[in-house]
N, C-alpha and C. Protein backbone atom coordinates (compact mmCIF):
# COMPACT_ATOMS: atom_id res chain seq x y z
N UNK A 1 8.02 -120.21 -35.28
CA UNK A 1 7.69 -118.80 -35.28
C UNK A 1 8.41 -118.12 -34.11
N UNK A 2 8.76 -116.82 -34.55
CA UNK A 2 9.68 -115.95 -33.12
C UNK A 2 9.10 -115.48 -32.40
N UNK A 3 9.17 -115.84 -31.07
CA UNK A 3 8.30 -114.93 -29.97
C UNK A 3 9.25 -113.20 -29.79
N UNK A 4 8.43 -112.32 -30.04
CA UNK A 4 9.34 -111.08 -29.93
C UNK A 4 8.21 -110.38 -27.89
N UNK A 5 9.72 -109.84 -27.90
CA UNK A 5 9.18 -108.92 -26.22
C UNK A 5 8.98 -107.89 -26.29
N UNK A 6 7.53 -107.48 -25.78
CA UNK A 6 7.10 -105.81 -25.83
C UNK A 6 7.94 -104.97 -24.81
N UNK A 7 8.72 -103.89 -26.21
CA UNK A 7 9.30 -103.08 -25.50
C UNK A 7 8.88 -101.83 -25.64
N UNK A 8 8.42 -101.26 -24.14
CA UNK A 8 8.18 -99.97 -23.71
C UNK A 8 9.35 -98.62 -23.31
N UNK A 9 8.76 -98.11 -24.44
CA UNK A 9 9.57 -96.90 -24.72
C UNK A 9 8.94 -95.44 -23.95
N UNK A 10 9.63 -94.75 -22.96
CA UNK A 10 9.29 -93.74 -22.06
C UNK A 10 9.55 -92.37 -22.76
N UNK A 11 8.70 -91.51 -22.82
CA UNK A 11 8.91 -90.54 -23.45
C UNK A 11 9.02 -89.31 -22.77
N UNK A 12 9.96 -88.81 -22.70
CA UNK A 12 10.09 -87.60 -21.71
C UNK A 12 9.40 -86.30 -22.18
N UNK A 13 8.98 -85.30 -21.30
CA UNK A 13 8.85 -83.95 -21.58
C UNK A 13 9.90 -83.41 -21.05
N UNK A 14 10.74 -83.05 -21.51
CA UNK A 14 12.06 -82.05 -20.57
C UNK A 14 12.41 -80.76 -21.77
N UNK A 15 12.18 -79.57 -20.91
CA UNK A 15 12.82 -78.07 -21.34
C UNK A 15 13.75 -78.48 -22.01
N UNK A 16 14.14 -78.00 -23.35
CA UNK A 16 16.18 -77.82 -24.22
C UNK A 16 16.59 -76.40 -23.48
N UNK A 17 16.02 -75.66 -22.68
CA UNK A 17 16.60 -74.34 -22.04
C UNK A 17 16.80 -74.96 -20.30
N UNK A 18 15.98 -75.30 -19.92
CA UNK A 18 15.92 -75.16 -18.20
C UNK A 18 16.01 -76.67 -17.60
N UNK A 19 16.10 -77.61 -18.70
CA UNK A 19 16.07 -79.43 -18.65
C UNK A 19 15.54 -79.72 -17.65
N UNK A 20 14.14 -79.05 -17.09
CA UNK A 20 13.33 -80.13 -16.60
C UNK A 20 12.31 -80.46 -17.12
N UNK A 21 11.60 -81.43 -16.44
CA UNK A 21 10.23 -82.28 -16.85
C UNK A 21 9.17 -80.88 -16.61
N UNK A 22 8.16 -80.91 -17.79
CA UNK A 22 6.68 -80.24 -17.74
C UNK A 22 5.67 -81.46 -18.60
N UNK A 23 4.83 -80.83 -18.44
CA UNK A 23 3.63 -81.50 -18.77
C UNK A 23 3.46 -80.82 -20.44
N UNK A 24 3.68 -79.85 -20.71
CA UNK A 24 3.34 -79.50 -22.09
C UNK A 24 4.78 -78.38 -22.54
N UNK A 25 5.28 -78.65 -23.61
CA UNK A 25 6.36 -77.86 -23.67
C UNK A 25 5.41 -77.65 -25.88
N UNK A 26 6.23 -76.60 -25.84
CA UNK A 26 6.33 -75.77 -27.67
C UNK A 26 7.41 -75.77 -28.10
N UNK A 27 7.14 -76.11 -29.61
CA UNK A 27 7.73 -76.62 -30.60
C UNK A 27 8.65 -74.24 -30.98
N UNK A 28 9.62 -73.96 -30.57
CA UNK A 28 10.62 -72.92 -31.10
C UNK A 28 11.47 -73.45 -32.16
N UNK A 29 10.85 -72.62 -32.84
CA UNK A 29 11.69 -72.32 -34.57
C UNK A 29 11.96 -71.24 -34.80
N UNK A 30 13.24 -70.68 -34.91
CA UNK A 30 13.64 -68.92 -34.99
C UNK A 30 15.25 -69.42 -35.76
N UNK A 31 15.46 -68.13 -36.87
CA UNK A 31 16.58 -68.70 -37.09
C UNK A 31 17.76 -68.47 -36.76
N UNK A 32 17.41 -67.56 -35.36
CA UNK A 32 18.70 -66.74 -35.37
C UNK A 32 18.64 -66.90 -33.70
N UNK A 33 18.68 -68.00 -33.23
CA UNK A 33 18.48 -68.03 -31.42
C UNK A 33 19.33 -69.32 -31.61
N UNK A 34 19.85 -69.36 -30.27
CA UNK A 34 20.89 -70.37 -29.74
C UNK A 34 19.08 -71.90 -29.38
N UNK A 35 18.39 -71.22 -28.98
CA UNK A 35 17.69 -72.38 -28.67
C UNK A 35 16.54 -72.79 -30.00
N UNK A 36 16.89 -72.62 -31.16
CA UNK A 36 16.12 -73.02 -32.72
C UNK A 36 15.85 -74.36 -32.88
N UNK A 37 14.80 -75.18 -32.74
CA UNK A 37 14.19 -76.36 -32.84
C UNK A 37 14.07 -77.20 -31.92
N UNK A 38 13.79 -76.17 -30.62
CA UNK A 38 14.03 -76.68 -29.32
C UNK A 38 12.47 -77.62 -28.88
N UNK A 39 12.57 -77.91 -27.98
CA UNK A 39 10.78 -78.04 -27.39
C UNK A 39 11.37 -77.08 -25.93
N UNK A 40 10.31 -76.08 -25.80
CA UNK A 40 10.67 -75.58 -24.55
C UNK A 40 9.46 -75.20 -23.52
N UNK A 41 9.93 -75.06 -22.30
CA UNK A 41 8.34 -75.08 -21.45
C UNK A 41 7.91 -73.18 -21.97
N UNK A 42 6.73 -73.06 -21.07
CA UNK A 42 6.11 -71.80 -21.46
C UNK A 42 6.72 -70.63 -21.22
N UNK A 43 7.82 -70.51 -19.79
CA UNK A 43 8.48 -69.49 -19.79
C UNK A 43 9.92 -69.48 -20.20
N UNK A 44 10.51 -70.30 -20.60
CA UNK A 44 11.57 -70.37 -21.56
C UNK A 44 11.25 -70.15 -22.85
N UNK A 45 10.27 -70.30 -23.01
CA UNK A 45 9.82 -69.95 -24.48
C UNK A 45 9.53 -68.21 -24.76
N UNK A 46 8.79 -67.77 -23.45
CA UNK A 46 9.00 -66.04 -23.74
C UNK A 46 10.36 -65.65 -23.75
N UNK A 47 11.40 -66.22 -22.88
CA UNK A 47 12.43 -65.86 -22.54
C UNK A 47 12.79 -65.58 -24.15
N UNK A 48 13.04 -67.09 -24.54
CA UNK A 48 13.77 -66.65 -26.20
C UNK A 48 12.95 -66.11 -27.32
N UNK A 49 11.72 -66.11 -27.10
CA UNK A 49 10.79 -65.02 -28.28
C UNK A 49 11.07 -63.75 -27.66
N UNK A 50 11.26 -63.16 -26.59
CA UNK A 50 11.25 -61.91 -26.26
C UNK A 50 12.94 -61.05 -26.67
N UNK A 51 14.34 -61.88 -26.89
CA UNK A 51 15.72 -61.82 -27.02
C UNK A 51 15.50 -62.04 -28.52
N UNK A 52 14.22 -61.80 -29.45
CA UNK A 52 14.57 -61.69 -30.74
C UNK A 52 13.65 -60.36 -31.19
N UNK A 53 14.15 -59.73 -32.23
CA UNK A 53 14.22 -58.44 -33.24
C UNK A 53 12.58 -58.51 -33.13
N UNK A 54 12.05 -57.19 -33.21
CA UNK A 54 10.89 -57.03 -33.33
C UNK A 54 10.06 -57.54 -35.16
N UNK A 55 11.11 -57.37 -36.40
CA UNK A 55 11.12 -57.41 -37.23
C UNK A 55 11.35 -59.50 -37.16
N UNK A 56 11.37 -60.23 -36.47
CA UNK A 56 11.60 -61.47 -36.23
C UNK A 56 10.38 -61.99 -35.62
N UNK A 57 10.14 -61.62 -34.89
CA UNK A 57 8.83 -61.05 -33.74
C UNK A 57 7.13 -61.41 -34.57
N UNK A 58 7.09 -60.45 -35.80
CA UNK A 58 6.32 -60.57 -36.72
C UNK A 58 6.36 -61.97 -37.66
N UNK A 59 6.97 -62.59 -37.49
CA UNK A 59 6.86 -63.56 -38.08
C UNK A 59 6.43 -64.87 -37.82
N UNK A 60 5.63 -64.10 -36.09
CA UNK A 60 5.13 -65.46 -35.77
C UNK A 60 3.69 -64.83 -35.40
N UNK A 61 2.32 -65.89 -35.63
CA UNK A 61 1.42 -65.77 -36.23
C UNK A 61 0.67 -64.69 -35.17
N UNK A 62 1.01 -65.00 -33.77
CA UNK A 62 0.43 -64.70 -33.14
C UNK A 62 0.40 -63.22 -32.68
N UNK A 63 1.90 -63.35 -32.79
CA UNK A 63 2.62 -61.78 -32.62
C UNK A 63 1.77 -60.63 -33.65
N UNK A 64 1.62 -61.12 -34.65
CA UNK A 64 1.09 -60.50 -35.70
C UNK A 64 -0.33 -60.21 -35.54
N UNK A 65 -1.10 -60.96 -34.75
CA UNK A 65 -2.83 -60.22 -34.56
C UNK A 65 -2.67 -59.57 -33.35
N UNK A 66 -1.72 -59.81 -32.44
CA UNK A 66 -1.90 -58.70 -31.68
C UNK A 66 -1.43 -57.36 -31.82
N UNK A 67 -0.27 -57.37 -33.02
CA UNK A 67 -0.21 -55.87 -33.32
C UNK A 67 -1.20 -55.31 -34.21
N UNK A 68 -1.64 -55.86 -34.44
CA UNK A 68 -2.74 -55.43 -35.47
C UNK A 68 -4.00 -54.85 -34.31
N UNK A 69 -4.07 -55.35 -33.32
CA UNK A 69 -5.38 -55.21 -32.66
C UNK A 69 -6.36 -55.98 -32.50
């Protein structure tokens, strides 16, 4: 029988905008941004939701109850 070796795999948190380490980064999906399917920390993430169309804007869930009120 094969003895196999446990291999430990390290999983990084690092910004796709600012490449450092955070503790919690969000999943950006937009289709029209240089940073689209990124994981990015919290203020890289306004950075590129705020550099898209207000009409783009609405299409994310959140954006949408606060214009509403």
């Amino acid at each position: 029988m094969r003895e196999y070796k446990k291999i430990r795999h390290k999983v990084t948190m690092v910004c796709g905008r600012c490449i450092k380490e955070h503790n919690k980064l969000a999943y950006f999906s937009a289709d029209s941004n240089m940073y689209d399917n990124s994981l990015l920390c919290r203020k890289c993430f306004m950075v590129a939701f705020n550099l898209q169309t207000n009409e783009q804007k609405k299409q994310w869930r959140f954006y949408g109850q606060m214009d509403k009120g």
